[in-house]
Protein backbone atom coordinates (compact mmCIF):
# COMPACT_ATOMS: atom_id res chain seq x y z
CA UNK A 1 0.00 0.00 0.00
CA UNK A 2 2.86 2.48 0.79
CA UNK A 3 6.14 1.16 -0.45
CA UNK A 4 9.80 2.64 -0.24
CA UNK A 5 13.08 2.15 -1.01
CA UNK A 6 16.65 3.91 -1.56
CA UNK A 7 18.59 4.02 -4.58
CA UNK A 8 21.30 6.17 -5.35
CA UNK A 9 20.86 8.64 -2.05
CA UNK A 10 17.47 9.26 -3.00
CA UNK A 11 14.42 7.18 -0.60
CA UNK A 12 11.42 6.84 -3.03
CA UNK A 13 7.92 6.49 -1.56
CA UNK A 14 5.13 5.26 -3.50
CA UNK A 15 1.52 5.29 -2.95
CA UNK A 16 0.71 1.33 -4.33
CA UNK A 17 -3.04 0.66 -4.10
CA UNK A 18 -3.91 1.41 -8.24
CA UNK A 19 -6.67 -0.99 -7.56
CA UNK A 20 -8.61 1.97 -5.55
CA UNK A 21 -6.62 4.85 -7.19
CA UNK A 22 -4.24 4.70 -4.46
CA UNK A 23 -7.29 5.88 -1.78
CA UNK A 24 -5.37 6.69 1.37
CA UNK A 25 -6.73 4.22 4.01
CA UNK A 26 -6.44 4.80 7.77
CA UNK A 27 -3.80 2.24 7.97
CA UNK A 28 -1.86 3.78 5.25
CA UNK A 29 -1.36 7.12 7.29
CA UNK A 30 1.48 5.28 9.64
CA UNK A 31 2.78 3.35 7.14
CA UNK A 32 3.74 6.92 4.77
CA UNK A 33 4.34 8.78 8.17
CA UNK A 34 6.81 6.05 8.72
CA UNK A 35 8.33 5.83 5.71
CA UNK A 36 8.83 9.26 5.54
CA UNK A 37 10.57 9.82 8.81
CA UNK A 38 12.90 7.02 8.29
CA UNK A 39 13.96 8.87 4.86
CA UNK A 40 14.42 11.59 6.47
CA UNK A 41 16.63 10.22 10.08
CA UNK A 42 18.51 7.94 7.54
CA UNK A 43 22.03 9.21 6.95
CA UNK A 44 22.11 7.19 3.52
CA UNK A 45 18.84 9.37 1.89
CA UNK A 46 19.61 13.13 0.88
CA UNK A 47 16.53 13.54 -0.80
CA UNK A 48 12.91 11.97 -1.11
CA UNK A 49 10.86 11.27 -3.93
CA UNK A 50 6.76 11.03 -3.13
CA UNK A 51 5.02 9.32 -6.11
CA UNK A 52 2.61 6.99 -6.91
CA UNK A 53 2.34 5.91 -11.21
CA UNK A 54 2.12 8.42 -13.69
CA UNK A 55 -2.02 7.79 -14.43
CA UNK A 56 -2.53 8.27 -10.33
CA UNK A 57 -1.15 9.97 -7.77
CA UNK A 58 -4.04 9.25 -5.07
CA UNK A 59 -7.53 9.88 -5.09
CA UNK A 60 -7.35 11.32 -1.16
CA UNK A 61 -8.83 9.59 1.56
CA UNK A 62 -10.78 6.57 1.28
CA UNK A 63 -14.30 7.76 1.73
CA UNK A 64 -15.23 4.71 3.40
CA UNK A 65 -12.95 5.45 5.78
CA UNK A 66 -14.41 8.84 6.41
CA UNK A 67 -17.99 7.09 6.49
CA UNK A 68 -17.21 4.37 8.65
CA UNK A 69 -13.62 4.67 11.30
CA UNK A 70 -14.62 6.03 14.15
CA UNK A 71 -12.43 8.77 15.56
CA UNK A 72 -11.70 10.85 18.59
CA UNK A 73 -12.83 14.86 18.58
CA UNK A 74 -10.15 17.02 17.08
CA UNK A 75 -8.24 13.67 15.62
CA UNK A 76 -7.40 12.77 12.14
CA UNK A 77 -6.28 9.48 10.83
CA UNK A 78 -3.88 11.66 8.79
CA UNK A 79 -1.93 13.22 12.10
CA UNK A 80 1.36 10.72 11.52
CA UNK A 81 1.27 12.32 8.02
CA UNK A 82 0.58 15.90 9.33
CA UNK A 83 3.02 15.52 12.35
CA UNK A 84 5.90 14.42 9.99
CA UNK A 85 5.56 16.17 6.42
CA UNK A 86 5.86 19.52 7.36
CA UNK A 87 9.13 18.92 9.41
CA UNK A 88 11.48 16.96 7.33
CA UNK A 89 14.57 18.67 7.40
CA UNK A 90 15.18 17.04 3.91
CA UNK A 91 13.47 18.02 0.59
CA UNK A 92 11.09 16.52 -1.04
CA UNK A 93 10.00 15.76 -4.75
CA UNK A 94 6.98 14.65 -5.93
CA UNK A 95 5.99 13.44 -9.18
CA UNK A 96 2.34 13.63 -9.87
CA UNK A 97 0.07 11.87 -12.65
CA UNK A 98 -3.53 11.47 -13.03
CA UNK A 99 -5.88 12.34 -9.63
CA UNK A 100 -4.09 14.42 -6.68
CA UNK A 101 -7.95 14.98 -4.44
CA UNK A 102 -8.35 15.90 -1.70
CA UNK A 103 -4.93 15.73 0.69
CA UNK A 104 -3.37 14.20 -2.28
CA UNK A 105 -3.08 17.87 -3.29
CA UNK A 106 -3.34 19.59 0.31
CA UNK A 107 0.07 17.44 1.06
CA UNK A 108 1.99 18.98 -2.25
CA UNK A 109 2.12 22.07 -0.17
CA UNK A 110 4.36 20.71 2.07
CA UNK A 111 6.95 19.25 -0.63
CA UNK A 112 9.50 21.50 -2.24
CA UNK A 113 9.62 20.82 -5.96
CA UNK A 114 6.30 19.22 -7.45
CA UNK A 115 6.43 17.68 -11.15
CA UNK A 116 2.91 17.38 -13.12
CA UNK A 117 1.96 15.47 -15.91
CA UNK A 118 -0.80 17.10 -18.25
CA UNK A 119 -3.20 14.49 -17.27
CA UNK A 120 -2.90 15.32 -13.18
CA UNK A 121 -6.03 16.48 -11.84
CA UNK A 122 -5.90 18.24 -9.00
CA UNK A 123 -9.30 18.70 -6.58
CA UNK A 124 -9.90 20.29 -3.34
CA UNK A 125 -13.35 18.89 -2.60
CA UNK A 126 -13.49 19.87 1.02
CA UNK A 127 -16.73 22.03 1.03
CA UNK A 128 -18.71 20.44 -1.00
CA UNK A 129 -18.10 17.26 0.56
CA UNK A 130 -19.44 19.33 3.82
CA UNK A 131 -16.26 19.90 5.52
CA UNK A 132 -13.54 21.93 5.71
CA UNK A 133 -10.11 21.93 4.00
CA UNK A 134 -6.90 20.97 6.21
CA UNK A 135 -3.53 20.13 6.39
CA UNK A 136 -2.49 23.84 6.67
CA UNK A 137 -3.92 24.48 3.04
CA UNK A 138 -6.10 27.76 4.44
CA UNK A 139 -3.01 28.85 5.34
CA UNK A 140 -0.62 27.88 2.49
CA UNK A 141 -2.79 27.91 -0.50
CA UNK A 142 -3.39 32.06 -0.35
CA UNK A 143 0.51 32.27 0.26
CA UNK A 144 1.52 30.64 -2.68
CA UNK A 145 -2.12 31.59 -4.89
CA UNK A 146 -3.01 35.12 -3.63
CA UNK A 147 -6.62 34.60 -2.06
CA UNK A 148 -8.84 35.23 -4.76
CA UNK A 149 -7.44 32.08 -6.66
CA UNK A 150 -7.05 30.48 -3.25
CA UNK A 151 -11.00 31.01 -2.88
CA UNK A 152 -11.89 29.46 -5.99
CA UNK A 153 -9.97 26.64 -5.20
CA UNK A 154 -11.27 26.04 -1.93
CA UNK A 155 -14.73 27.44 -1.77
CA UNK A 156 -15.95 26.18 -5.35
CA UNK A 157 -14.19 22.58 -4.80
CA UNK A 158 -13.81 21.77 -8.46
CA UNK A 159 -11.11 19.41 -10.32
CA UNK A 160 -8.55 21.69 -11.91
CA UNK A 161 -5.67 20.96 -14.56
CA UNK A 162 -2.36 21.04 -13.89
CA UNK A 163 -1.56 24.24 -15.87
CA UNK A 164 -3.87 25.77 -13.27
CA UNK A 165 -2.24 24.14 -10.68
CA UNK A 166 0.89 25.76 -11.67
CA UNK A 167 0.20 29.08 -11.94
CA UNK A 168 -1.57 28.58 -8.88
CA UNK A 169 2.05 28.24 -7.23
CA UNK A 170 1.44 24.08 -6.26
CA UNK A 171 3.56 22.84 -9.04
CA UNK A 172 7.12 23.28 -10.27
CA UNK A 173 6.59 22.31 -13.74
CA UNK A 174 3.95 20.42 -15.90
CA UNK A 175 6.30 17.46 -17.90
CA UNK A 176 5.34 15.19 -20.65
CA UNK A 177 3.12 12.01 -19.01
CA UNK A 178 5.90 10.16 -20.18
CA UNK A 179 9.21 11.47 -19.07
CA UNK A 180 7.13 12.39 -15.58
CA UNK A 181 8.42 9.76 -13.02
CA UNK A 182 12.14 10.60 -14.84
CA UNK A 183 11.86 14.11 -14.63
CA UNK A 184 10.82 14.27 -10.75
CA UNK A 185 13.77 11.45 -10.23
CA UNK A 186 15.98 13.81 -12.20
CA UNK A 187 15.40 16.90 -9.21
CA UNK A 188 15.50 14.13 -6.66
CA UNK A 189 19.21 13.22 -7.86
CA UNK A 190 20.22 16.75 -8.33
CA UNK A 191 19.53 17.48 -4.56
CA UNK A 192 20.75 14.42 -3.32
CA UNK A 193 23.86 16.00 -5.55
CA UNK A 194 24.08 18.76 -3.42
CA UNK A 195 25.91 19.99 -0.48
CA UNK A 196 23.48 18.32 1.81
CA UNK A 197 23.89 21.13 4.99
CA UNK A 198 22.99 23.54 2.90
CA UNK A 199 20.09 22.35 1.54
CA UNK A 200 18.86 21.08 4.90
CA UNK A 201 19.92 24.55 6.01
CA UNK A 202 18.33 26.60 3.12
CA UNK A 203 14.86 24.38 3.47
CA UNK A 204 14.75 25.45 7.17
CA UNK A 205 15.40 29.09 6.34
CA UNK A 206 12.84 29.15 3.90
CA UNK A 207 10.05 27.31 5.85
CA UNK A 208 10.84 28.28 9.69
CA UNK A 209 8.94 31.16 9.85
CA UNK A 210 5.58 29.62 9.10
CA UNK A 211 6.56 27.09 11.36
CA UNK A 212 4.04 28.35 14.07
CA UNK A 213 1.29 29.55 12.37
CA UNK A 214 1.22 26.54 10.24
CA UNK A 215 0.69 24.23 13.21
CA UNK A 216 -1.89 26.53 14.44
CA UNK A 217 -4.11 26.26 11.17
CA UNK A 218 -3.96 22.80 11.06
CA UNK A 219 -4.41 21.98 14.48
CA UNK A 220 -7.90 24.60 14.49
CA UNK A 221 -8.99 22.91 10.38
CA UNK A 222 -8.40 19.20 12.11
CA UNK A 223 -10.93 20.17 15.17
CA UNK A 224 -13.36 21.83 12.57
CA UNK A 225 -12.86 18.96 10.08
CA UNK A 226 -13.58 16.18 12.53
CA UNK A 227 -17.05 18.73 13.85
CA UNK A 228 -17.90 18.62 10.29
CA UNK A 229 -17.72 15.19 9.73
CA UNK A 230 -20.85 14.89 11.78
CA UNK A 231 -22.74 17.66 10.84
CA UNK A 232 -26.34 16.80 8.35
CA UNK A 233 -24.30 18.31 5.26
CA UNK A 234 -21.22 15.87 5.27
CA UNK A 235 -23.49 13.13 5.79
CA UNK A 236 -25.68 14.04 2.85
CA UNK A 237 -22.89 14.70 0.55
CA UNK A 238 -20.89 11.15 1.52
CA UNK A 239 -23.75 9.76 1.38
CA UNK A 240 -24.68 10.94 -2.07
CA UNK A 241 -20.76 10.31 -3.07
CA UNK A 242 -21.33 6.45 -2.00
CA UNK A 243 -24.50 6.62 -3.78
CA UNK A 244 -23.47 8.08 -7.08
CA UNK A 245 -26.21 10.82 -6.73
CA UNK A 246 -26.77 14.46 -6.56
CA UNK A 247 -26.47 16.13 -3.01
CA UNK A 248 -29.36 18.02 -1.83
CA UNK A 249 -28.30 21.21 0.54
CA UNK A 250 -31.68 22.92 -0.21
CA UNK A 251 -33.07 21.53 3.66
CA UNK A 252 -30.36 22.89 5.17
């Protein structure tokens, strides 16, 4: 389901469940939390590569999941991803192909170069799934967007292209489909190339003062998120999702 390995100073992590367009499972949280921390504590790895196959990246969280796991008040299966992502002191690439919903885009904004293909779709289906976005993206998305295209994004909820997603500020570069995994494998390799204090150095320079106020925003969108998940609205619109119907907010 998540599976690594390391190869040439470069640990690469790969979302493996094409079966359910690698759908990010509550077990699967650990298991890339994991993987990801021991890439970055592991003297061997100077730089990570986060990918799953060039037609799929992930298709977010299982909605199954969301439907059926219970979970504690101000919780989210996706904390050992959230505690972990943000804080690696080394970068990290990702190569991105086909769907990115969901946190499968809100975790992009954590890595520091992002590759698309021309086929990525990116989605940020939060509202009208009922809830609210998280992972820090309230906070991240308007940095790197402006808000007015961070709005649209957020508020409307629709699947976007990966030309928008790069003038949005979420991705490096759009590549050929093709050349995609070798492209993002080519960055990886050029950092692992590098002077690896200085990048480590460099990465914390450029992230450490939105180290605070990042934690804040997702710690107050993972309380909200996990209110939400009860409220009439999600449970009309996961329903409808599980369904293959239409939502109907007109009661509410």
């Amino acid at each position: 389901m998540i599976r690594s390995e390391t190869k040439d100073r470069v640990a690469r992590v790969r979302f493996d469940r094409i079966e359910k367009k690698n759908a990010i499972t509550v077990e699967m949280y650990p298991m890339l939390g994991n993987a990801l921390a021991a890439a970055d504590a592991d003297p061997q790895v100077r730089a990570v590569l986060l990918h799953g196959t060039a037609e799929c990246f992930t298709a977010g969280n299982d909605v199954h999941d969301f439907v059926n796991v219970p979970r504690q008040p101000g919780t989210s299966p996706a904390q050992a991803l959230f505690k972990v992502l943000p804080h690696m002191k080394k970068p990290v690439v990702a190569a991105v192909g086909g769907p990115a919903v969901g946190i499968g885009t809100t975790l992009l904004l954590h890595c520091d170069l992002v590759y698309a293909a021309p086929n990525a779709r990116f989605q940020l289906p939060f509202v009208p799934l009922g809830i609210v976005p998280e992972f820090g993206s309230t906070l991240l998305l308007p940095l790197l967007a402006g808000y007015q295209r961070a709005a649209e994004l957020l508020l409307l909820g629709q699947p976007f292209t990966a030309q928008k997603a790069y003038e949005a500020g979420i991705v490096t570069a759009v590549v050929p489909q093709e050349g995609l995994l070798a492209e993002a494998e080519k960055a990886a390799m050029a950092l692992a190339a590098l002077p690896p204090e200085s990048v480590r150095l460099t990465k914390r320079l450029l992230k450490s003062r939105y180290t605070e106020p990042l934690a804040a925003a997702i710690d107050e969108e993972t309380r909200i998120f996990t209110e939400r998940l009860s409220s009439p609205e999600a449970k009309e619109a996961m329903s409808a999702f599980l369904e293959k119907r239409k939502p109907d907010f007109s009661r509410f």
